[in-house]
C-alpha atoms as a PDB file:
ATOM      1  CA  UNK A   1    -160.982 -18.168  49.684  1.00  0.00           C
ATOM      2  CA  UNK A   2    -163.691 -21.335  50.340  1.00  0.00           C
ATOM      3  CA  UNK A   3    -165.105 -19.569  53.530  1.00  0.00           C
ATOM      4  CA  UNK A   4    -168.127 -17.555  53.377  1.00  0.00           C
ATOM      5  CA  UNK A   5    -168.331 -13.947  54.593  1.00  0.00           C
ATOM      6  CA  UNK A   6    -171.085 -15.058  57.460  1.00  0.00           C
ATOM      7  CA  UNK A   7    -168.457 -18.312  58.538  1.00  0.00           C
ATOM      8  CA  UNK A   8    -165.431 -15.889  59.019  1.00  0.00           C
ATOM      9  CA  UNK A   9    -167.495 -13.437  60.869  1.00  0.00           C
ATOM     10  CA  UNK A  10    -168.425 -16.254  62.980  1.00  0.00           C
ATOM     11  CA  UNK A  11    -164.747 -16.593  63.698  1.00  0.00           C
ATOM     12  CA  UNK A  12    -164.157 -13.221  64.057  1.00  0.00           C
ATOM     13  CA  UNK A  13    -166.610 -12.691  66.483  1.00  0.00           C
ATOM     14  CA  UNK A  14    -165.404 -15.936  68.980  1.00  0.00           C
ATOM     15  CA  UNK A  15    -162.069 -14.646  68.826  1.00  0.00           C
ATOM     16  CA  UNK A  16    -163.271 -11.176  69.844  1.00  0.00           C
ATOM     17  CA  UNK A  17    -165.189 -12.568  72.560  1.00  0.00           C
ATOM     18  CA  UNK A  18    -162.230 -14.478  73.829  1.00  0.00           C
ATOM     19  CA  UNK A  19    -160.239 -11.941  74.068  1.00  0.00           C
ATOM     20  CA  UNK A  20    -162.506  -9.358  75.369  1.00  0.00           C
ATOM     21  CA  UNK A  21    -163.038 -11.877  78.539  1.00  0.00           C
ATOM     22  CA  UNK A  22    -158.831 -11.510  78.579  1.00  0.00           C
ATOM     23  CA  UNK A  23    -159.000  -7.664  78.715  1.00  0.00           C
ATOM     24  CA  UNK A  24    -157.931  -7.385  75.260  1.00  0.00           C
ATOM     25  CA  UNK A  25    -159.420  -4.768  72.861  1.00  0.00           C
ATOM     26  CA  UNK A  26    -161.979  -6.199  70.624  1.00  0.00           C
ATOM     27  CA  UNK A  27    -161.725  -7.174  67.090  1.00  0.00           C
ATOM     28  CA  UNK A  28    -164.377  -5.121  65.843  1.00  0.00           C
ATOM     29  CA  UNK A  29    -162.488  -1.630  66.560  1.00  0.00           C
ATOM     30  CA  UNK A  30    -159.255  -2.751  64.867  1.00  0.00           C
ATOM     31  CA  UNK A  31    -159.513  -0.847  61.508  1.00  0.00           C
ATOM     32  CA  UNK A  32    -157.448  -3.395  59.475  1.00  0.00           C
ATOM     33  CA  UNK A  33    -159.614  -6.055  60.494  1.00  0.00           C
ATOM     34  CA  UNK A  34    -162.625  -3.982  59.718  1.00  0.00           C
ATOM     35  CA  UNK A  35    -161.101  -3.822  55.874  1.00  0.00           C
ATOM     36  CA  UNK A  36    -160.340  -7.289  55.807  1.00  0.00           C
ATOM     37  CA  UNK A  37    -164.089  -8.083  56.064  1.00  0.00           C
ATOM     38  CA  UNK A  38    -165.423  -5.718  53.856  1.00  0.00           C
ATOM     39  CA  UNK A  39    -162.852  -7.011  51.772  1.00  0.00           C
ATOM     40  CA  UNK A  40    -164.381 -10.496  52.226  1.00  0.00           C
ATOM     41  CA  UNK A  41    -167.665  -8.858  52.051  1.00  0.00           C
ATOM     42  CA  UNK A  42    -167.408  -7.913  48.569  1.00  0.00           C
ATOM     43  CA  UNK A  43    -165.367 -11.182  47.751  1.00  0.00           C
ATOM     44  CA  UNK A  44    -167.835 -13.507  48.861  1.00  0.00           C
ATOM     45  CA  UNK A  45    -171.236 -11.400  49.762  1.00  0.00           C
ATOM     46  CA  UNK A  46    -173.892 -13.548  52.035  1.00  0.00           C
ATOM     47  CA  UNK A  47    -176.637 -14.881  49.651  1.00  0.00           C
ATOM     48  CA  UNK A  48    -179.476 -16.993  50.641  1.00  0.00           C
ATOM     49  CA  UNK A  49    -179.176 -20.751  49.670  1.00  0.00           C
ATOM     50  CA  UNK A  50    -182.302 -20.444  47.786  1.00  0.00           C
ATOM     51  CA  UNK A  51    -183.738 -17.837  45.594  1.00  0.00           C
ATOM     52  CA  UNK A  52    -186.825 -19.886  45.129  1.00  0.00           C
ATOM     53  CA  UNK A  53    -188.182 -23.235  46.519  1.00  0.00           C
ATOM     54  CA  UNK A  54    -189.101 -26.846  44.886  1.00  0.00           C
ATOM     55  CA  UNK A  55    -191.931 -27.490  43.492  1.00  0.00           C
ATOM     56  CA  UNK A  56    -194.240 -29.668  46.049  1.00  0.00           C
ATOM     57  CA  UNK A  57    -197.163 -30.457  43.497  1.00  0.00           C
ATOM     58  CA  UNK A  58    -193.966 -33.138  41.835  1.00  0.00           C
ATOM     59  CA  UNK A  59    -193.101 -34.233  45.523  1.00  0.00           C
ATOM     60  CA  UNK A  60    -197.301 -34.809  46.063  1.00  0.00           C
ATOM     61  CA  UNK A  61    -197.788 -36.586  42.598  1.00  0.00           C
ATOM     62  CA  UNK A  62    -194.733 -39.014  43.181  1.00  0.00           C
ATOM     63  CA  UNK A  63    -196.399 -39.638  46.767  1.00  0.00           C
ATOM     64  CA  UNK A  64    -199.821 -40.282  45.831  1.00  0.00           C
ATOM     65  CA  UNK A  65    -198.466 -42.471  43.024  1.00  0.00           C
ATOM     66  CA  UNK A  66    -197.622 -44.857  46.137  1.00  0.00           C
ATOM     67  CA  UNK A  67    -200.936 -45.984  46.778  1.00  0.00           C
ATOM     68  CA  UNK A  68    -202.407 -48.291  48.032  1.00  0.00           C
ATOM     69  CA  UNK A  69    -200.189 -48.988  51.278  1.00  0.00           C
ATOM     70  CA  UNK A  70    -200.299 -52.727  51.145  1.00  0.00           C
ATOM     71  CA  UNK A  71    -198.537 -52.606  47.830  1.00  0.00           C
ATOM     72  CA  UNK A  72    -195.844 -50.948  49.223  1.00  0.00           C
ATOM     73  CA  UNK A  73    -192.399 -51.657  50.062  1.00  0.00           C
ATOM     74  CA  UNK A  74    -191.173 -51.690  53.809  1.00  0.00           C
ATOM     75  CA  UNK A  75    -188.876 -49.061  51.940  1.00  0.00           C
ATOM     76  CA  UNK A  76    -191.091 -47.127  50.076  1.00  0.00           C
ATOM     77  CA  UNK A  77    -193.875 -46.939  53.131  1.00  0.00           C
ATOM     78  CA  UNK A  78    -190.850 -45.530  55.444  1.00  0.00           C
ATOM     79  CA  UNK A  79    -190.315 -43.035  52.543  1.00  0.00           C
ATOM     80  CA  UNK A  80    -193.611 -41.871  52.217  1.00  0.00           C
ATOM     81  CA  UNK A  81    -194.359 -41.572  56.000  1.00  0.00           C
ATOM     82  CA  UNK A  82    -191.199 -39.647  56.248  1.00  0.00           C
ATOM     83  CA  UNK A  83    -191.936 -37.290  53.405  1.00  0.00           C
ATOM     84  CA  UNK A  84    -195.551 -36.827  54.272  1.00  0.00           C
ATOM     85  CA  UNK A  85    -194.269 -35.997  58.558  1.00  0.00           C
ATOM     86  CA  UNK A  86    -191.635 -33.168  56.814  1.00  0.00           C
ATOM     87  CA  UNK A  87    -194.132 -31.592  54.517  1.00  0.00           C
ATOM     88  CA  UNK A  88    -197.323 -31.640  57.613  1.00  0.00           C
ATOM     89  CA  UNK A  89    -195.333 -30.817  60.788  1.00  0.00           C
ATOM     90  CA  UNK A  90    -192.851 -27.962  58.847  1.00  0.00           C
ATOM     91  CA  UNK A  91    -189.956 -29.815  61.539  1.00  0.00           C
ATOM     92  CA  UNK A  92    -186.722 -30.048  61.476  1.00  0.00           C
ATOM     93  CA  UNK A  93    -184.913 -33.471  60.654  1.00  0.00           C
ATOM     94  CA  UNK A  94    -183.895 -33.646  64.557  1.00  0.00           C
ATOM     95  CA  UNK A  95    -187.673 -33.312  65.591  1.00  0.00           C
ATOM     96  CA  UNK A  96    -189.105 -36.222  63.434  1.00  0.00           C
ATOM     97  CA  UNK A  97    -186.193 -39.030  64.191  1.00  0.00           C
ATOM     98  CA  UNK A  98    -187.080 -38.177  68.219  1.00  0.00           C
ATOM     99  CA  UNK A  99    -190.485 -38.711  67.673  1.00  0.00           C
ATOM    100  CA  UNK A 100    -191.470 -41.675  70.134  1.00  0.00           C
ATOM    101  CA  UNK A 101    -194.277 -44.208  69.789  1.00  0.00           C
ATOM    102  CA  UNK A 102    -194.040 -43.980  73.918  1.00  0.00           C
ATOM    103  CA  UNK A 103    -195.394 -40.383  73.255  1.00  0.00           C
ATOM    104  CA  UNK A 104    -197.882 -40.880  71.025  1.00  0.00           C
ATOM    105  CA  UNK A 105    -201.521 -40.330  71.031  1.00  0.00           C
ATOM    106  CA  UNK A 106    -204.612 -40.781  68.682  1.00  0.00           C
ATOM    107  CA  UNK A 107    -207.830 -38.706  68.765  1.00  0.00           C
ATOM    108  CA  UNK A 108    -210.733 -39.439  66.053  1.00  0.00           C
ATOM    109  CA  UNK A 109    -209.026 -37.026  63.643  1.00  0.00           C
ATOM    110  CA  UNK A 110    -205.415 -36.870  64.242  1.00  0.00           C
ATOM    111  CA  UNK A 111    -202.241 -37.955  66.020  1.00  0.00           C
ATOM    112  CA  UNK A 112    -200.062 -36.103  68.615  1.00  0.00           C
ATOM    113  CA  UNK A 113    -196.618 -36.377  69.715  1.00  0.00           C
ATOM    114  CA  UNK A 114    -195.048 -35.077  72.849  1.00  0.00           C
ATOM    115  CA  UNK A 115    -190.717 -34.232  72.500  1.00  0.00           C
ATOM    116  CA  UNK A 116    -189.207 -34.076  75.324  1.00  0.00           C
ATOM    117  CA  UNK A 117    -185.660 -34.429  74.375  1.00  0.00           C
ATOM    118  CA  UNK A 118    -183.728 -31.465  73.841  1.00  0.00           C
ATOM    119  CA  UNK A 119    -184.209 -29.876  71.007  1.00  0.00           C
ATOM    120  CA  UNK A 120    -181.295 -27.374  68.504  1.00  0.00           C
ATOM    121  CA  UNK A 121    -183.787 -24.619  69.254  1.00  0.00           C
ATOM    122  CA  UNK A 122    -184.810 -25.407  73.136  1.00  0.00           C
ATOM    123  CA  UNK A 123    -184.542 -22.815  75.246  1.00  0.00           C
ATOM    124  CA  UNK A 124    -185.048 -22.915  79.472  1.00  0.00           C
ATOM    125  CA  UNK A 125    -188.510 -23.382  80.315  1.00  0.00           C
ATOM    126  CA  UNK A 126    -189.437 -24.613  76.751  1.00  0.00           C
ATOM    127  CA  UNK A 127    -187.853 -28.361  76.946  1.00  0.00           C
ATOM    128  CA  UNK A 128    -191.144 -29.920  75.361  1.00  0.00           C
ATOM    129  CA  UNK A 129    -192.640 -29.904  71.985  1.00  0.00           C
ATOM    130  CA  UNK A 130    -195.711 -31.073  70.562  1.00  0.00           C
ATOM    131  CA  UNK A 131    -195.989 -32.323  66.877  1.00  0.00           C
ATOM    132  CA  UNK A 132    -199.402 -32.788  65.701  1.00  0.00           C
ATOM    133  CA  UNK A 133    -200.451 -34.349  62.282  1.00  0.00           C
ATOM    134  CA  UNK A 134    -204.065 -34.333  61.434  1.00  0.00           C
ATOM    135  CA  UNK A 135    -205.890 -36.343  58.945  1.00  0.00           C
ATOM    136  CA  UNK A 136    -206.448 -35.600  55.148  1.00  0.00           C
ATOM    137  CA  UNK A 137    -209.508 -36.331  53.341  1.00  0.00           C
ATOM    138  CA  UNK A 138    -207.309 -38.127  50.466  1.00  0.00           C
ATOM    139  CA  UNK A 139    -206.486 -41.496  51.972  1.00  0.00           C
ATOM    140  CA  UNK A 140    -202.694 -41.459  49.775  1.00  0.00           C
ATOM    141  CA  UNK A 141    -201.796 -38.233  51.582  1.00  0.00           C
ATOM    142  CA  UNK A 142    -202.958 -38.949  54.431  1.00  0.00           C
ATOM    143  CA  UNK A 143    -200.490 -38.717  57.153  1.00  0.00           C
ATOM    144  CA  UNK A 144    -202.341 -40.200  59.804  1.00  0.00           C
ATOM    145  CA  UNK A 145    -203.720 -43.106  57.465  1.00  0.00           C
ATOM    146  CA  UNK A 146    -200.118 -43.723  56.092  1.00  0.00           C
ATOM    147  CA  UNK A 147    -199.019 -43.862  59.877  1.00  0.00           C
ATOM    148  CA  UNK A 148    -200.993 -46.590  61.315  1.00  0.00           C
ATOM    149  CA  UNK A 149    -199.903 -48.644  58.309  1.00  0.00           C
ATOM    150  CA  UNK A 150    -196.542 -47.848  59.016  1.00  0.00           C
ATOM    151  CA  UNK A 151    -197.320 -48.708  62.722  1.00  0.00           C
ATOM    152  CA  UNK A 152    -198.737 -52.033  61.577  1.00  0.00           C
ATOM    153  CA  UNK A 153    -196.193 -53.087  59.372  1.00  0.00           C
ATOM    154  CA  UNK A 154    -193.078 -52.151  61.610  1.00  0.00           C
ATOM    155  CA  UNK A 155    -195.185 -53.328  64.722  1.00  0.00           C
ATOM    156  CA  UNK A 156    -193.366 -57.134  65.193  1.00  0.00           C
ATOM    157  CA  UNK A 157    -189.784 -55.671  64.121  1.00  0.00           C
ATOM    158  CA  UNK A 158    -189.227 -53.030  66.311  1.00  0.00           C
ATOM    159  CA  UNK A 159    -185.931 -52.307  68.083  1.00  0.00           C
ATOM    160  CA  UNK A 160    -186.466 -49.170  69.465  1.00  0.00           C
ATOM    161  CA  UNK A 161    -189.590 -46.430  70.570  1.00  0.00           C
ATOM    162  CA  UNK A 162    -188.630 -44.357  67.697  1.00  0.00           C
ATOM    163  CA  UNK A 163    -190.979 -43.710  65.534  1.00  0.00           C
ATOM    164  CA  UNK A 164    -189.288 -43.764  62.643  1.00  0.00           C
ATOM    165  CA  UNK A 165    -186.818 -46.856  62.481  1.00  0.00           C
ATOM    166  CA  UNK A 166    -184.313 -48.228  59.905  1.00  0.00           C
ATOM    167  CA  UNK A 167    -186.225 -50.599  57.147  1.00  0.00           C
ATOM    168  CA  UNK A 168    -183.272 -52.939  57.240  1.00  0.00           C
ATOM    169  CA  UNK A 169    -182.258 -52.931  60.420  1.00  0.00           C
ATOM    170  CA  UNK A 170    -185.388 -51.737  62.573  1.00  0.00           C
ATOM    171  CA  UNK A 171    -183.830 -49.947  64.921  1.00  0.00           C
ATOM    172  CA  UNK A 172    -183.476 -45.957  65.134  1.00  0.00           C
ATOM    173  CA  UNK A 173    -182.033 -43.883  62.340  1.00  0.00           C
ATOM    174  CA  UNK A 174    -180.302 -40.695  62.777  1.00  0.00           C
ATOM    175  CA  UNK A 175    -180.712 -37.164  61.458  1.00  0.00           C
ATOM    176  CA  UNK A 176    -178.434 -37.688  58.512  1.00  0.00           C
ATOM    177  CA  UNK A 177    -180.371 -41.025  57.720  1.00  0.00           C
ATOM    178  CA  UNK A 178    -183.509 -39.034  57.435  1.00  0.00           C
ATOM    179  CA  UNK A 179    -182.237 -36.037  55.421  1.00  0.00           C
ATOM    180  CA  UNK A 180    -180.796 -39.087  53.076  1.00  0.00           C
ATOM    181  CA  UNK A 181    -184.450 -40.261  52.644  1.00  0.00           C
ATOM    182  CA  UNK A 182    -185.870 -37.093  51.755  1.00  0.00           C
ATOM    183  CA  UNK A 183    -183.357 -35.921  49.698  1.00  0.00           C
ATOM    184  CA  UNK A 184    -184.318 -39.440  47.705  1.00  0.00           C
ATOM    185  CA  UNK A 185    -188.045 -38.390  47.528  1.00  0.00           C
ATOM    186  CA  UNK A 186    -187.191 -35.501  46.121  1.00  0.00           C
ATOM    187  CA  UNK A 187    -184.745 -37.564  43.829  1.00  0.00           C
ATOM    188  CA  UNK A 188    -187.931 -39.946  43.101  1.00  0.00           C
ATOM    189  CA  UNK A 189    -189.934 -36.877  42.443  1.00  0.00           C
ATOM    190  CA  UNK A 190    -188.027 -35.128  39.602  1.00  0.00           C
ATOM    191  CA  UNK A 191    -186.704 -32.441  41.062  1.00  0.00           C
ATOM    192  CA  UNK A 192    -182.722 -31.929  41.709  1.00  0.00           C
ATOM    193  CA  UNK A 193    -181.571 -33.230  44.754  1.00  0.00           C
ATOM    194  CA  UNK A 194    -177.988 -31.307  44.084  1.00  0.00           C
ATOM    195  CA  UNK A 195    -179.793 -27.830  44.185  1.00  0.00           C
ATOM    196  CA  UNK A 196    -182.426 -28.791  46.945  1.00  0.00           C
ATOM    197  CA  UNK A 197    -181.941 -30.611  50.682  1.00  0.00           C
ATOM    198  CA  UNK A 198    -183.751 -32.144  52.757  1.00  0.00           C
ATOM    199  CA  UNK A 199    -184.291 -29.041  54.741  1.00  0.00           C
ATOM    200  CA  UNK A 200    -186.151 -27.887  51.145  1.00  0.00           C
ATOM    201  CA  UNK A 201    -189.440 -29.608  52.490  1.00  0.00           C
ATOM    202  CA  UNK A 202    -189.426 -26.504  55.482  1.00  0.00           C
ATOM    203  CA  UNK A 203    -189.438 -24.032  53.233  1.00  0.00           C
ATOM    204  CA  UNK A 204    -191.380 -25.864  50.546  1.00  0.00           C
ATOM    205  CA  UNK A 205    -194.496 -26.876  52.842  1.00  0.00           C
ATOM    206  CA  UNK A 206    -194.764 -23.218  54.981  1.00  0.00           C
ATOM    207  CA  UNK A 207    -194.152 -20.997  51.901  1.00  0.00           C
ATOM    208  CA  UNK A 208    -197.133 -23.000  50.085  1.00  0.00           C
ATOM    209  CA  UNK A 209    -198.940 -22.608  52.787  1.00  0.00           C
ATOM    210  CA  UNK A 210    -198.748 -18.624  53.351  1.00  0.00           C
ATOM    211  CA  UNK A 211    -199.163 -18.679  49.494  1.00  0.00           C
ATOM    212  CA  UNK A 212    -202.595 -20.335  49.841  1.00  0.00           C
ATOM    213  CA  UNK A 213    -203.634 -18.074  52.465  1.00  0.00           C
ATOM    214  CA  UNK A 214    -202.891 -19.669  55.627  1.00  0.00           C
ATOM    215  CA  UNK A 215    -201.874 -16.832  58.845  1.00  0.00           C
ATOM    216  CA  UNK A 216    -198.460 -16.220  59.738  1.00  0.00           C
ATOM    217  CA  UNK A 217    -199.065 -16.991  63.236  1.00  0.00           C
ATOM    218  CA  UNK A 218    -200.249 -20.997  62.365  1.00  0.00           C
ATOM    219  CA  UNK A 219    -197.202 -21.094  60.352  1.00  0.00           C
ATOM    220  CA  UNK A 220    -195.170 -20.149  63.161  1.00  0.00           C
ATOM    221  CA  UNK A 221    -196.801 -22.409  65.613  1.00  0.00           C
ATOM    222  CA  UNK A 222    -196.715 -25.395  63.459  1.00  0.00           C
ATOM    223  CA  UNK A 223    -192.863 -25.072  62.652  1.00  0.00           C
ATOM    224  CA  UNK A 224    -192.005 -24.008  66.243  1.00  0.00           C
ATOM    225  CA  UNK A 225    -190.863 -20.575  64.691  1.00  0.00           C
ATOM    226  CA  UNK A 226    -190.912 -17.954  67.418  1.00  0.00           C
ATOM    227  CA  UNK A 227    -190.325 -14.827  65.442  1.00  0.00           C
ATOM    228  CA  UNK A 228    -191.458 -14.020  61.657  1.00  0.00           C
ATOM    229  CA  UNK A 229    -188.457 -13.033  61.032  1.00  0.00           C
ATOM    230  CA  UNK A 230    -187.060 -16.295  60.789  1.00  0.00           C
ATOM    231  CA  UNK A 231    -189.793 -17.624  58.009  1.00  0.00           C
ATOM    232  CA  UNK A 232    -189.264 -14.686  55.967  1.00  0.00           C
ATOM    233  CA  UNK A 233    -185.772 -14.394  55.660  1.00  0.00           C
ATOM    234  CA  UNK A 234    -184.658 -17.907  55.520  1.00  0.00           C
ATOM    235  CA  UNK A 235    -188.028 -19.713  54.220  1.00  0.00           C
ATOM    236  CA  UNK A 236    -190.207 -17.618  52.526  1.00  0.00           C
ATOM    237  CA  UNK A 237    -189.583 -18.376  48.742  1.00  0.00           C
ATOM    238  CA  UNK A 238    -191.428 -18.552  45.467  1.00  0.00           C
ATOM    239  CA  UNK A 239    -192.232 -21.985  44.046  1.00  0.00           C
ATOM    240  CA  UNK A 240    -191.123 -21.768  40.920  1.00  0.00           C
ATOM    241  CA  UNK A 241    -188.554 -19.553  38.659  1.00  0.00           C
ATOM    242  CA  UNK A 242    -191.254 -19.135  36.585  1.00  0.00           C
ATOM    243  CA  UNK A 243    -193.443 -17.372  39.203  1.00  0.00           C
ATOM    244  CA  UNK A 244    -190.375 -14.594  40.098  1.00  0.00           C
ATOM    245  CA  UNK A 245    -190.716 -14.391  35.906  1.00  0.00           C
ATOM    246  CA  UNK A 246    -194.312 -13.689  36.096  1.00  0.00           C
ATOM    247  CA  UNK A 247    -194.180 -11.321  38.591  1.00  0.00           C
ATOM    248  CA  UNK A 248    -191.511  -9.610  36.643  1.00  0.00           C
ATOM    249  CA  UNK A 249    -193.366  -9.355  33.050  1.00  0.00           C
ATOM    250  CA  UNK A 250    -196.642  -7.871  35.590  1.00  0.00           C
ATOM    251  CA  UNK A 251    -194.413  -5.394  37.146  1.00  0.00           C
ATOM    252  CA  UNK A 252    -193.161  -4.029  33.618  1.00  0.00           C
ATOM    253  CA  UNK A 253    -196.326  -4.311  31.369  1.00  0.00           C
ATOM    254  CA  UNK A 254    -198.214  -2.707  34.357  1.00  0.00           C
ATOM    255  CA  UNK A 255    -195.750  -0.024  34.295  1.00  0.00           C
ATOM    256  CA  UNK A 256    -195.128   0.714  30.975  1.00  0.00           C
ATOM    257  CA  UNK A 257    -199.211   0.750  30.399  1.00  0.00           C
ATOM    258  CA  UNK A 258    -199.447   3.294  32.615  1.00  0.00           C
ATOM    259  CA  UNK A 259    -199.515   6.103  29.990  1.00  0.00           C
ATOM    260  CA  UNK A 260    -203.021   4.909  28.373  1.00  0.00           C
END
């Protein structure tokens, strides 16, 4: 069986819906289809994709390594704006490709964009979304720095209002576009883009955050989260197998001290 437990309960649950509407009985009272997925339950048990996160510090060497701008690729400069808008914003792929020059504003210290297409996670009454990147005292991680010589470069080539555009072709890219450029950085950066997506640069930028001390509720504003729930569950990971090690060998000298 190639399904996971959580995919055929997603099935499960249509089909009981469907027939509910029909006047059927529902799915979840049958008793051999209860056993079937406890069966698949302790076949394939839901695990999290990720029992720990990348490690940023190699994504933030390999992008301050591509300094100064003008020395850049077109390529490389689209790479680095893209990685640097993932790790600052905490967005999904979906959110940065619908980011629109047409929407965009500068203030003396950062740069604001207003989404108003619809968004995976829009709900009625909450069609618009504002992204908001402000600047870094390091000029090669500087997202707003890095962005007006993006803007500056890309300025004569255009072929669409979306921010981020296609260094061969200069016109939009898609979601799948993006996640392929990220998933190079991370590629560029040492780390293994088979184990890690590029939906890794969610989890990697808000978990290093709340590690350094930053409150929940600016995490959840900045990624667009609306309950905790969501970050801890899905995002919240350790930066390193060695740190879940560490924590380990504290736990167990701690305890087995404890005699003294």
């Amino acid at each position: 069986m190639k399904k996971s437990y959580s995919c055929i309960n997603t099935y499960k649950c249509a089909v009981s819906q469907t027939l509910a509407s029909f006047g059927n009985i529902q799915l979840v009272a049958n008793v051999v289809i209860s056993r079937f997925m406890k069966g698949v339950f302790n076949l394939r048990p839901p695990l999290p994709r990720y029992q720990y996160t990348c490690d940023l510090s190699k994504v933030l060497h390999y992008l301050s390594n591509l300094f100064p701008l003008e020395n850049l690729s077109l390529k490389s400069l689209t790479l680095k704006i893209a990685a640097l808008m993932a790790l600052c914003s905490a967005q999904r792929t979906q959110a940065l490709v619908n980011l629109s020059i047409d929407n965009m504003s500068f203030d003396t210290d950062s740069v604001s964009f207003l989404i108003t297409s619809l968004m995976k996670t829009a709900k009625p009454g909450q069609v618009t979304q504002t992204v908001i990147f402000k600047k870094y005292d390091k000029q090669e991680l500087c997202p707003v720095f890095t962005l007006k010589r993006y803007l500056k470069v890309t300025e004569n080539h255009r072929k669409a209002k979306n921010l981020l555009i296609s260094f061969k072709t200069f016109k939009k890219v898609s979601t799948s576009t993006l996640a392929r450029w990220l998933k190079n950085v991370l590629l560029l950066s040492g780390i293994d883009a088979d184990q890690f997506k590029a939906h890794s640069f969610r989890g990697a930028s808000t978990s290093a955050a709340f590690m350094s001390g930053v409150t929940l509720n600016d995490i959840m504003r900045t990624a667009n989260w609306k309950s905790a729930k969501t970050f801890q569950k899905y995002y919240l990971r350790e930066t390193e197998k060695e740190n879940i090690h560490d924590h380990t060998s504290s736990f167990i000298n701690t305890v087995l001290s404890s005699n003294k």
